[in-house]
C-alpha atoms as a PDB file:
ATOM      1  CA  UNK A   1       7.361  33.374 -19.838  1.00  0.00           C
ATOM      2  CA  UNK A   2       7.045  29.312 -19.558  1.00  0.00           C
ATOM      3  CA  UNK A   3       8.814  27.700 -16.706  1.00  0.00           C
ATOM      4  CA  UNK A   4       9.471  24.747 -19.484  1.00  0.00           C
ATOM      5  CA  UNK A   5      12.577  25.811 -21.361  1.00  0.00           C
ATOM      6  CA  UNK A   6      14.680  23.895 -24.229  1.00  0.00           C
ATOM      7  CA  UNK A   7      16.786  23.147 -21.807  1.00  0.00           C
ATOM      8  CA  UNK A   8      14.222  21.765 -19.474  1.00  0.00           C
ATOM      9  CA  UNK A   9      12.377  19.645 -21.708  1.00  0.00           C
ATOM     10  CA  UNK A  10      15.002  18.216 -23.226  1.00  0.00           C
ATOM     11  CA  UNK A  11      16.330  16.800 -19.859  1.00  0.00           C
ATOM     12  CA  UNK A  12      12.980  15.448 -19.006  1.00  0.00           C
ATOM     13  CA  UNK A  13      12.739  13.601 -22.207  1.00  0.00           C
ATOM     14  CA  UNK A  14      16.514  12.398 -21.120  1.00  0.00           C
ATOM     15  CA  UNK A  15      15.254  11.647 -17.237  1.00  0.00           C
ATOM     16  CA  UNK A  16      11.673  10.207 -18.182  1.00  0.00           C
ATOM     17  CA  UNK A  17      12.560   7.022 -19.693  1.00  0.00           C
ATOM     18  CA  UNK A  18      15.138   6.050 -17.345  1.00  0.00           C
ATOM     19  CA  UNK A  19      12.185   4.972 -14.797  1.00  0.00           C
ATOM     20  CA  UNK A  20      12.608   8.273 -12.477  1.00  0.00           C
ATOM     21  CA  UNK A  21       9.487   9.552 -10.692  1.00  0.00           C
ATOM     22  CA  UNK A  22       7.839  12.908 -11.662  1.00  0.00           C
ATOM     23  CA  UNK A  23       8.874  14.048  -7.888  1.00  0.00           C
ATOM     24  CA  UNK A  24      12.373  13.651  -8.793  1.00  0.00           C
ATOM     25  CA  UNK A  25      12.585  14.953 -11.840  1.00  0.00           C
ATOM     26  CA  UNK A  26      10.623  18.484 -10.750  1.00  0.00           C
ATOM     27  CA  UNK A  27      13.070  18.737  -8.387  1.00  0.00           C
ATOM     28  CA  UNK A  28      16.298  17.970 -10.567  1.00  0.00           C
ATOM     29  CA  UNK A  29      14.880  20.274 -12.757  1.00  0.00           C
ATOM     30  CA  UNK A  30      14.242  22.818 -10.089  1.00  0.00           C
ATOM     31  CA  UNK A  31      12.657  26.469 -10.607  1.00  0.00           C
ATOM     32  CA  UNK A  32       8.964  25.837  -9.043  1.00  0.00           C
ATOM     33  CA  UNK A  33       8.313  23.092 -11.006  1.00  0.00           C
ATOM     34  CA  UNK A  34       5.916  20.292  -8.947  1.00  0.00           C
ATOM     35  CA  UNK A  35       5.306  16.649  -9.963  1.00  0.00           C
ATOM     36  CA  UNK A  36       2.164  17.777 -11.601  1.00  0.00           C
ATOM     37  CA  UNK A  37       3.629  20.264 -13.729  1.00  0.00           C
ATOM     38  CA  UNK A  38       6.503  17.121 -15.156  1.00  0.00           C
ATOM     39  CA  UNK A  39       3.096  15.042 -15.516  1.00  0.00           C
ATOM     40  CA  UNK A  40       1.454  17.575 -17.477  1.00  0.00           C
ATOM     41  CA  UNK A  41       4.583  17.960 -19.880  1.00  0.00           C
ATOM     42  CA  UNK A  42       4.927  14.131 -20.009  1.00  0.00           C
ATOM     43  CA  UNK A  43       1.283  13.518 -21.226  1.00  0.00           C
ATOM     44  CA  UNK A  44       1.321  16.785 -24.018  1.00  0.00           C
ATOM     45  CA  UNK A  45       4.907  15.197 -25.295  1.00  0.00           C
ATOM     46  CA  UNK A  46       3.342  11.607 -25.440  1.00  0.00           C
ATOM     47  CA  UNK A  47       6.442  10.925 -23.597  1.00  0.00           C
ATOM     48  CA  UNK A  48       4.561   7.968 -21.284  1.00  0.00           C
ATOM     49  CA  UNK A  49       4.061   5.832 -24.303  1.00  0.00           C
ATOM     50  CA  UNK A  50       6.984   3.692 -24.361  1.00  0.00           C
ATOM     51  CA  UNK A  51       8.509   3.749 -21.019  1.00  0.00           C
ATOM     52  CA  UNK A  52       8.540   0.650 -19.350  1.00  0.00           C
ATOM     53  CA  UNK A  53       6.348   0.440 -16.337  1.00  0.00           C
ATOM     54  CA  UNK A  54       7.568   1.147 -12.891  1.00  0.00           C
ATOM     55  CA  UNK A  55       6.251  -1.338 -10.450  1.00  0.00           C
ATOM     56  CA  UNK A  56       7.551  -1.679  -6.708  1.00  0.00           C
ATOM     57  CA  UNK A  57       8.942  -4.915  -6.034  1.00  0.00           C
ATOM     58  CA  UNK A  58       6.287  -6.983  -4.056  1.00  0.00           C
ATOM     59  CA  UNK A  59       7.917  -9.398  -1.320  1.00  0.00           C
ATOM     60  CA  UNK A  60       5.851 -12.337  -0.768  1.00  0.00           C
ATOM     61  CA  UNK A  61       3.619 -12.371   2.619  1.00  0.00           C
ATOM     62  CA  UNK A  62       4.881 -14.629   5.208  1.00  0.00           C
ATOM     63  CA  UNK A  63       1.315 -16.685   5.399  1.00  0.00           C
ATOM     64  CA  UNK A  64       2.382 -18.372   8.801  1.00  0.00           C
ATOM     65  CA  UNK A  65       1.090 -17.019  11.913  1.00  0.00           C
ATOM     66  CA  UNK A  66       2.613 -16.794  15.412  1.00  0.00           C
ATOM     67  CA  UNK A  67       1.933 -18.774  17.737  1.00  0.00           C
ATOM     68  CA  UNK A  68      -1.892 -18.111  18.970  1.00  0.00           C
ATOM     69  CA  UNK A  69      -1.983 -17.594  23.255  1.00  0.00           C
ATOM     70  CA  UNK A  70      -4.010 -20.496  24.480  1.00  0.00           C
ATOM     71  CA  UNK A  71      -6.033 -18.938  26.578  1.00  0.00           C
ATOM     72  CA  UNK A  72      -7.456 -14.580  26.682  1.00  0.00           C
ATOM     73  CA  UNK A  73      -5.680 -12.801  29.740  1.00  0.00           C
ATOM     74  CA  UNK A  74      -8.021  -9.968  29.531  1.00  0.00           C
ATOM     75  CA  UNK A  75     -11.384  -9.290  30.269  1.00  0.00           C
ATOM     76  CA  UNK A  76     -13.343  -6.694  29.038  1.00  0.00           C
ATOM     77  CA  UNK A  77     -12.486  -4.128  31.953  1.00  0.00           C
ATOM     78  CA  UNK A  78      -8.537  -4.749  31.590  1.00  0.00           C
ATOM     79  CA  UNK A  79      -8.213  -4.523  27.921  1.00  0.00           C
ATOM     80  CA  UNK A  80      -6.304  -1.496  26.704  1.00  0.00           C
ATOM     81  CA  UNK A  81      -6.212   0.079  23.888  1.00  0.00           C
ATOM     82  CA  UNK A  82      -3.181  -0.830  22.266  1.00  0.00           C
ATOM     83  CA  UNK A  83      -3.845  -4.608  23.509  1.00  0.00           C
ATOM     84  CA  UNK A  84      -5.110  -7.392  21.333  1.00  0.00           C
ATOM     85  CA  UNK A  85      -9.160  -7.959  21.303  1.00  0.00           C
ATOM     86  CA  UNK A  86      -9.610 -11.637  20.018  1.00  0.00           C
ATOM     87  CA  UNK A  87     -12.263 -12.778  22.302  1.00  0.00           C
ATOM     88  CA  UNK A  88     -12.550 -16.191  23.867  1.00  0.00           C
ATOM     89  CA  UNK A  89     -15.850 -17.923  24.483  1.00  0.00           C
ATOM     90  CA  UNK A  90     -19.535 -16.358  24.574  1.00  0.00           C
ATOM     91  CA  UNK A  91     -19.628 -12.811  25.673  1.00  0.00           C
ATOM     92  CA  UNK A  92     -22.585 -13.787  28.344  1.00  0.00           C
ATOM     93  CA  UNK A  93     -20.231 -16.231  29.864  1.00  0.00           C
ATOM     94  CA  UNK A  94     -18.533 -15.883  33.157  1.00  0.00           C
ATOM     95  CA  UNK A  95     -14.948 -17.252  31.535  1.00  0.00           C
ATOM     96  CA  UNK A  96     -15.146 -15.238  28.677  1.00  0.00           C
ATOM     97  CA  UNK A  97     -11.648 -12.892  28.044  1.00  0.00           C
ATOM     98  CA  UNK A  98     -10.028 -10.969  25.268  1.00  0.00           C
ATOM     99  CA  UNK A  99      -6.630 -11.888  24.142  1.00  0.00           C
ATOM    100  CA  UNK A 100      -5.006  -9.573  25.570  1.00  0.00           C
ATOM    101  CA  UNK A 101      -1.438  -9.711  23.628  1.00  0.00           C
ATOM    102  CA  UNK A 102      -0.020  -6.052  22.220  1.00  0.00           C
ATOM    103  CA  UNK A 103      -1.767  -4.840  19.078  1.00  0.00           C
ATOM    104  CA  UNK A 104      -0.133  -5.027  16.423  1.00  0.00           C
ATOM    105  CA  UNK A 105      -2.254  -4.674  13.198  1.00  0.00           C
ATOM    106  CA  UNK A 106      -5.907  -2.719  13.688  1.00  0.00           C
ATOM    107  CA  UNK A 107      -7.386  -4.341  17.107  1.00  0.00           C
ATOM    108  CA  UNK A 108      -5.696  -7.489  16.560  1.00  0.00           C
ATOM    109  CA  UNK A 109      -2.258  -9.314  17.750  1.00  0.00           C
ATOM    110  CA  UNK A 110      -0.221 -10.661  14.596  1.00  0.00           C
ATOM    111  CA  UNK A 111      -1.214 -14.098  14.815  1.00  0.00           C
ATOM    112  CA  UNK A 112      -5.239 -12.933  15.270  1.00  0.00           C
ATOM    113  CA  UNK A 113      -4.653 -10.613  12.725  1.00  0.00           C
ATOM    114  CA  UNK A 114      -3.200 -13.367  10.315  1.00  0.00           C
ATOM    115  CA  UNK A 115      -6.898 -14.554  10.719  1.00  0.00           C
ATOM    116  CA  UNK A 116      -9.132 -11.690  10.705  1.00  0.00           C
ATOM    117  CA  UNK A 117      -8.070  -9.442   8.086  1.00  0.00           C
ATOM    118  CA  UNK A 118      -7.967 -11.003   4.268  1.00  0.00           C
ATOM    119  CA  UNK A 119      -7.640  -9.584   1.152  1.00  0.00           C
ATOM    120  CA  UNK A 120     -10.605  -9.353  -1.364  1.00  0.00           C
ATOM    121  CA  UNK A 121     -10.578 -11.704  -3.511  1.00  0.00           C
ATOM    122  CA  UNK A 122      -9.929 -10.419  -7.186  1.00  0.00           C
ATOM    123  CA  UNK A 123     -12.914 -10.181 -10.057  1.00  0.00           C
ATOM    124  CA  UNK A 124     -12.882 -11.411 -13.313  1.00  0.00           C
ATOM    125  CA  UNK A 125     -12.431  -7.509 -14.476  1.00  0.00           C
ATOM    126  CA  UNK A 126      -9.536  -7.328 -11.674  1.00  0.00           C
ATOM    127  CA  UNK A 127      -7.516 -10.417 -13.103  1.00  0.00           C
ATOM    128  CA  UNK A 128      -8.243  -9.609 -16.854  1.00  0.00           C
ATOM    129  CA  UNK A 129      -6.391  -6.331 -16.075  1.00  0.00           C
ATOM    130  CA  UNK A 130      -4.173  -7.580 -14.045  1.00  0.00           C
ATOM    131  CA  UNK A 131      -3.471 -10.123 -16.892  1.00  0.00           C
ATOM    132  CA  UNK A 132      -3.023  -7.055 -19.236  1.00  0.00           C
ATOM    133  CA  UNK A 133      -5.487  -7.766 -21.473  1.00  0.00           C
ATOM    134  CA  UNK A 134      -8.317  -4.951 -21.861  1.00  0.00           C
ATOM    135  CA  UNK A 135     -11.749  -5.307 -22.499  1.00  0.00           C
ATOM    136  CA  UNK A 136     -13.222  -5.199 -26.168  1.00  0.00           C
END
């Protein structure tokens, strides 16, 4: 016997275009089903064509960093892990020190971090589809 009843599919052609996520739906719809089974139903009923898309709303990155610590407080023997490792100066140097601030993204304080980590920088591929338009 088929888990997907009348009843069943016709309330995930009713749920499906009203933007819900396969999760939900499998478990409105109960009886075992997963998100992989609603998938699977969705793609054999063509039920994906048509339904707008679904995108998280994307809040723009605050591009200004904190205020950088003028000078490291830590040295290399001090440093913990959960503290910030920016180093100052030449690592052969007597002055040298590490930042020394709490971590707060990877090995880096926010304001180091701000610097360090970047995102890649999109192809020609990457903004054609992000554009929409597909290749020919």
């Amino acid at each position: 016997m088929s888990a997907w009843t009348e009843d069943r599919i016709h309330q995930l052609k009713r749920l499906w275009p009203e933007g819900r996520s396969a999760e939900t739906i499998a478990r409105e719809l109960g009886g075992g089903l997963t998100r992989n089974a609603v998938l699977g139903k969705v793609a054999r009923l063509g039920l994906s064509r048509g339904r707008p898309c679904a995108r998280a709303e994307r809040r723009p990155r605050d591009r200004t960093p904190p205020e950088l610590p003028p000078d490291g407080v830590a040295t290399i023997l001090s440093v913990r892990r959960t503290d910030c490792r920016w180093p100052y100066g030449d690592p052969g140097d007597p002055d040298f020190s590490l930042c020394g601030r709490p971590s707060e993204r990877g090995a880096f304080c926010a304001a180091h971090a701000a610097i360090a980590y970047h995102g890649a920088p999109l192809s020609v591929d990457g903004l054609m589809r992000l554009a929409g338009v597909t290749a020919r």
